[in-house]
C-alpha atoms as a PDB file:
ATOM      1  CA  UNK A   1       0.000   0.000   0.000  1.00  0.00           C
ATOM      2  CA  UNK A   2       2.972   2.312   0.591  1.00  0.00           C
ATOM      3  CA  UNK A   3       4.435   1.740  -3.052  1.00  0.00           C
ATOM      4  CA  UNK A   4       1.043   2.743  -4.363  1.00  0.00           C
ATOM      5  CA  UNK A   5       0.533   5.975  -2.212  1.00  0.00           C
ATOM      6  CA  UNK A   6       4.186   6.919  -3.227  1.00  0.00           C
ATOM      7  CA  UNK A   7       3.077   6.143  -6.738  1.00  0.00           C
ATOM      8  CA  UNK A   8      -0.140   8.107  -6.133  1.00  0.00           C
ATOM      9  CA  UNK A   9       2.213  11.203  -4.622  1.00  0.00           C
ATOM     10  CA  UNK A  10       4.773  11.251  -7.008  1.00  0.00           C
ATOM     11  CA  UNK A  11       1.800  11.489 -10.099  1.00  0.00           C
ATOM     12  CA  UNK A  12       0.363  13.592  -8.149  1.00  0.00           C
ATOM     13  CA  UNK A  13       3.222  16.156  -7.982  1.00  0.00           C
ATOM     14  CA  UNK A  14       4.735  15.365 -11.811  1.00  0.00           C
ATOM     15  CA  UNK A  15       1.123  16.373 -12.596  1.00  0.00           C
ATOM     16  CA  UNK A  16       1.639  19.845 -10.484  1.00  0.00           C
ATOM     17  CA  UNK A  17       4.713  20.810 -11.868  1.00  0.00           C
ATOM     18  CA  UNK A  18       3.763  19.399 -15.538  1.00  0.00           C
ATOM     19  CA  UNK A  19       0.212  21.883 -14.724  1.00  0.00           C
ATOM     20  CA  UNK A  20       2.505  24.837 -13.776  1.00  0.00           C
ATOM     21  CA  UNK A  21       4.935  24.232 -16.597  1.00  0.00           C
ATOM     22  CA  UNK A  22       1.438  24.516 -18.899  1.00  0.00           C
ATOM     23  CA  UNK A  23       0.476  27.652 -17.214  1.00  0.00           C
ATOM     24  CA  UNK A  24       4.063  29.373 -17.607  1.00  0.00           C
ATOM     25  CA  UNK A  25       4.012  28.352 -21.270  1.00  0.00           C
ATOM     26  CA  UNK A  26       0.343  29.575 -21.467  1.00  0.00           C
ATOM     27  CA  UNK A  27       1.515  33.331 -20.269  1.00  0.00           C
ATOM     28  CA  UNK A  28       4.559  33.382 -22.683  1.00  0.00           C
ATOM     29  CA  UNK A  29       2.821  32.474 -25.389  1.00  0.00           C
ATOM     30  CA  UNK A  30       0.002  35.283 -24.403  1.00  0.00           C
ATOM     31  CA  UNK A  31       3.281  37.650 -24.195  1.00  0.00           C
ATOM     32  CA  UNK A  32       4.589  36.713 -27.203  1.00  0.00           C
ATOM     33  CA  UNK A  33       1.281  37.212 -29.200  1.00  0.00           C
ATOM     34  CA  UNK A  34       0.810  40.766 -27.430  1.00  0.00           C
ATOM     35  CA  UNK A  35       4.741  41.391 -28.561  1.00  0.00           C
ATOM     36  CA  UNK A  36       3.766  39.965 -32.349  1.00  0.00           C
ATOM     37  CA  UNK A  37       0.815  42.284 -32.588  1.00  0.00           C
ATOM     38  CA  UNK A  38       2.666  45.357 -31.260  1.00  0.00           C
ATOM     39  CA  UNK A  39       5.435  44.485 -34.009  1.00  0.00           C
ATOM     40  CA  UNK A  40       2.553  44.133 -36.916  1.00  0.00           C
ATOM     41  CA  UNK A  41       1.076  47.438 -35.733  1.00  0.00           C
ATOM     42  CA  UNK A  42       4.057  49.492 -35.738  1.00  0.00           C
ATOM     43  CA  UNK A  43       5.775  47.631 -38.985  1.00  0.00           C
ATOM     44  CA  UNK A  44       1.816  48.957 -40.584  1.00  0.00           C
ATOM     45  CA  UNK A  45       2.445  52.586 -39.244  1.00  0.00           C
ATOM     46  CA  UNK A  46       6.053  52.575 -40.687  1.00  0.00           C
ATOM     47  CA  UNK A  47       4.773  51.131 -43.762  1.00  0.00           C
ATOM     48  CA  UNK A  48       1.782  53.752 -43.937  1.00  0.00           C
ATOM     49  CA  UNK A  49       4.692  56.652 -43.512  1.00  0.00           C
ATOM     50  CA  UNK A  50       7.590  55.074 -45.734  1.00  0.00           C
ATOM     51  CA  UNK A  51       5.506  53.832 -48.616  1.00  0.00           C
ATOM     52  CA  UNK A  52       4.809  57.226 -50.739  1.00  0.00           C
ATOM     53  CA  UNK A  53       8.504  57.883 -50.029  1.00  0.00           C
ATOM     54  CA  UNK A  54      10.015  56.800 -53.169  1.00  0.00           C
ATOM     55  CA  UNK A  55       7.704  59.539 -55.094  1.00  0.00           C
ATOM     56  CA  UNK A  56       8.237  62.294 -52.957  1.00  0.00           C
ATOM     57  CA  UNK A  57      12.192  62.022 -52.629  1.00  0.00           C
ATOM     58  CA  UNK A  58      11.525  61.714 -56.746  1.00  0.00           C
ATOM     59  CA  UNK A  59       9.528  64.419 -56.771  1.00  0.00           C
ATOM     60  CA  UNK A  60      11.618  66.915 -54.430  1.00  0.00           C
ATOM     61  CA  UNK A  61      15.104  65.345 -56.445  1.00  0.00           C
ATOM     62  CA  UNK A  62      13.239  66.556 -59.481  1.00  0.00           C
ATOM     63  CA  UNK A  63      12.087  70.359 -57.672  1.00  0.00           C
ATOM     64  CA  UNK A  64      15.821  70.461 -56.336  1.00  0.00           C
ATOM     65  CA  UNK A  65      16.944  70.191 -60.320  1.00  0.00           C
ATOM     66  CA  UNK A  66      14.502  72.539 -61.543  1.00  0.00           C
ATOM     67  CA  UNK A  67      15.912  75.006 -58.323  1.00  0.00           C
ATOM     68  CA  UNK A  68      19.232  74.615 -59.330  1.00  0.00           C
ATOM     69  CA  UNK A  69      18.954  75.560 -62.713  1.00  0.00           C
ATOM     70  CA  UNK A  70      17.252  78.574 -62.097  1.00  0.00           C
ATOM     71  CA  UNK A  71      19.652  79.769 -59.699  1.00  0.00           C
ATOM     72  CA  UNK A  72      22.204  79.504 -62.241  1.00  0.00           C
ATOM     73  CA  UNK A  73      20.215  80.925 -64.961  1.00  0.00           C
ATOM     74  CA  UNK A  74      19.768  84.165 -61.874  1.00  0.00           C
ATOM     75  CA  UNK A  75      23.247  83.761 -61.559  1.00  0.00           C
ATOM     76  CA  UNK A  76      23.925  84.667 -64.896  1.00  0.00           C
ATOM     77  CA  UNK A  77      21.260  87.628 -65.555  1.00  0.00           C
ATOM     78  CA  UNK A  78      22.932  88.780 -62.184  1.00  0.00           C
ATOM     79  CA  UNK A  79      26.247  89.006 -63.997  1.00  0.00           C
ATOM     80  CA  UNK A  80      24.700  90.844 -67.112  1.00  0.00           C
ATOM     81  CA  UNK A  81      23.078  92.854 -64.565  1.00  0.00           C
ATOM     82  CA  UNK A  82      26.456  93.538 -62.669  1.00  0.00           C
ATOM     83  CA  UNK A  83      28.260  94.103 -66.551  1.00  0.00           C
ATOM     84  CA  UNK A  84      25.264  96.715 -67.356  1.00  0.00           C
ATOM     85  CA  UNK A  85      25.607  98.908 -64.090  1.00  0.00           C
ATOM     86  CA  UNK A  86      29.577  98.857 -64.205  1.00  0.00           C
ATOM     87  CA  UNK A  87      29.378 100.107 -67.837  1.00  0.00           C
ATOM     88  CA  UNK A  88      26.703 102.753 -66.665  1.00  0.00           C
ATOM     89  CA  UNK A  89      28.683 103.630 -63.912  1.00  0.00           C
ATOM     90  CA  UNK A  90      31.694 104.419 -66.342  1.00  0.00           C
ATOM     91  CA  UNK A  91      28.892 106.330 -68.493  1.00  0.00           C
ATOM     92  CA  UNK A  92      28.356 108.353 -65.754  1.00  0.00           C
ATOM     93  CA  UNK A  93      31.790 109.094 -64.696  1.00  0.00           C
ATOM     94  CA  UNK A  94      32.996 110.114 -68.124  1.00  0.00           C
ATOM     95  CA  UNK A  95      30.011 112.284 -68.399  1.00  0.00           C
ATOM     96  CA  UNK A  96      30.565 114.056 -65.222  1.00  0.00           C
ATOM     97  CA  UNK A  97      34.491 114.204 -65.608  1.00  0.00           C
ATOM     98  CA  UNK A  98      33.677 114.880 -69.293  1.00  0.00           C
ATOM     99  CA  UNK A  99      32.144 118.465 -68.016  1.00  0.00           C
ATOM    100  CA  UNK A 100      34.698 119.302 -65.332  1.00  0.00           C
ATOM    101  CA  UNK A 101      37.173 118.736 -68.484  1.00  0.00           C
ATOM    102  CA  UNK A 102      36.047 121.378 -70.533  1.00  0.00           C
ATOM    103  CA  UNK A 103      37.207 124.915 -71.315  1.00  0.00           C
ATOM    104  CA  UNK A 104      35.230 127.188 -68.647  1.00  0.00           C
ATOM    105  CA  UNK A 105      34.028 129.959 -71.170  1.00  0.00           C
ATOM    106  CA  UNK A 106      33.217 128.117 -74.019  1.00  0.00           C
ATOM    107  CA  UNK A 107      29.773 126.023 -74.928  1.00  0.00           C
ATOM    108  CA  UNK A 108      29.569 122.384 -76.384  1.00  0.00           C
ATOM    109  CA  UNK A 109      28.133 123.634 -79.296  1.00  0.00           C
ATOM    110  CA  UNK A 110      31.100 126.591 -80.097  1.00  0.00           C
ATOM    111  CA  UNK A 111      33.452 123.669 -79.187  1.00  0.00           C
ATOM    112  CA  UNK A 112      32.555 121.434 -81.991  1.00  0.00           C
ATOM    113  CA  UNK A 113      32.536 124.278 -84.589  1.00  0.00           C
ATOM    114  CA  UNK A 114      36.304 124.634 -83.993  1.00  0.00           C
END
């Protein structure tokens, strides 16, 4: 009767530890499907926010071309712009030195008679 109550015992107990071995496995498995989900939702949200990517880094390479060009094109009507001023500048200066120059007395037109 002894062999049998320590037979009875021992299932007993196996069947304990095999019940909280279940109920560990149970709550990881619960963990792990709460991890999986929170994984899924945030590799959706990055999806959502990365997926028209592609167009608009296309779309701003393409605007940053167009920007670029026009700049240089500004940079170049700046340069004509530059050119025209420095040549009116000189316009200006041999106008005004072009009166200081001249023969106190005597008019432009009496000038070019001579």
């Amino acid at each position: 009767m002894t062999v049998i109550a320590l037979v009875v015992i021992n299932n007993f107990l196996f069947g304990l530890a095999c019940l909280w071995i279940a109920r560990k496995i149970w709550l990881f498995r619960r963990k792990v499907a709460v991890i999986a989900e929170r994984i899924l939702s945030v590799e959706q949200t990055v999806h959502r926010v990365l997926y028209p990517a592609p167009n608009a880094i296309a779309k701003a390479q393409r605007s940053t071309s167009r920007l670029r060009e026009r700049y240089v094109q500004l940079g170049i009507q700046y340069e004509r712009v530059q050119q025209i001023v420095s040549i009116l500048s000189l316009v200006q200066l041999f106008m005004r030195y072009g009166r200081v120059l001249r023969p106190v007395g005597r008019s432009p037109n009496t000038a070019s008679k001579r």
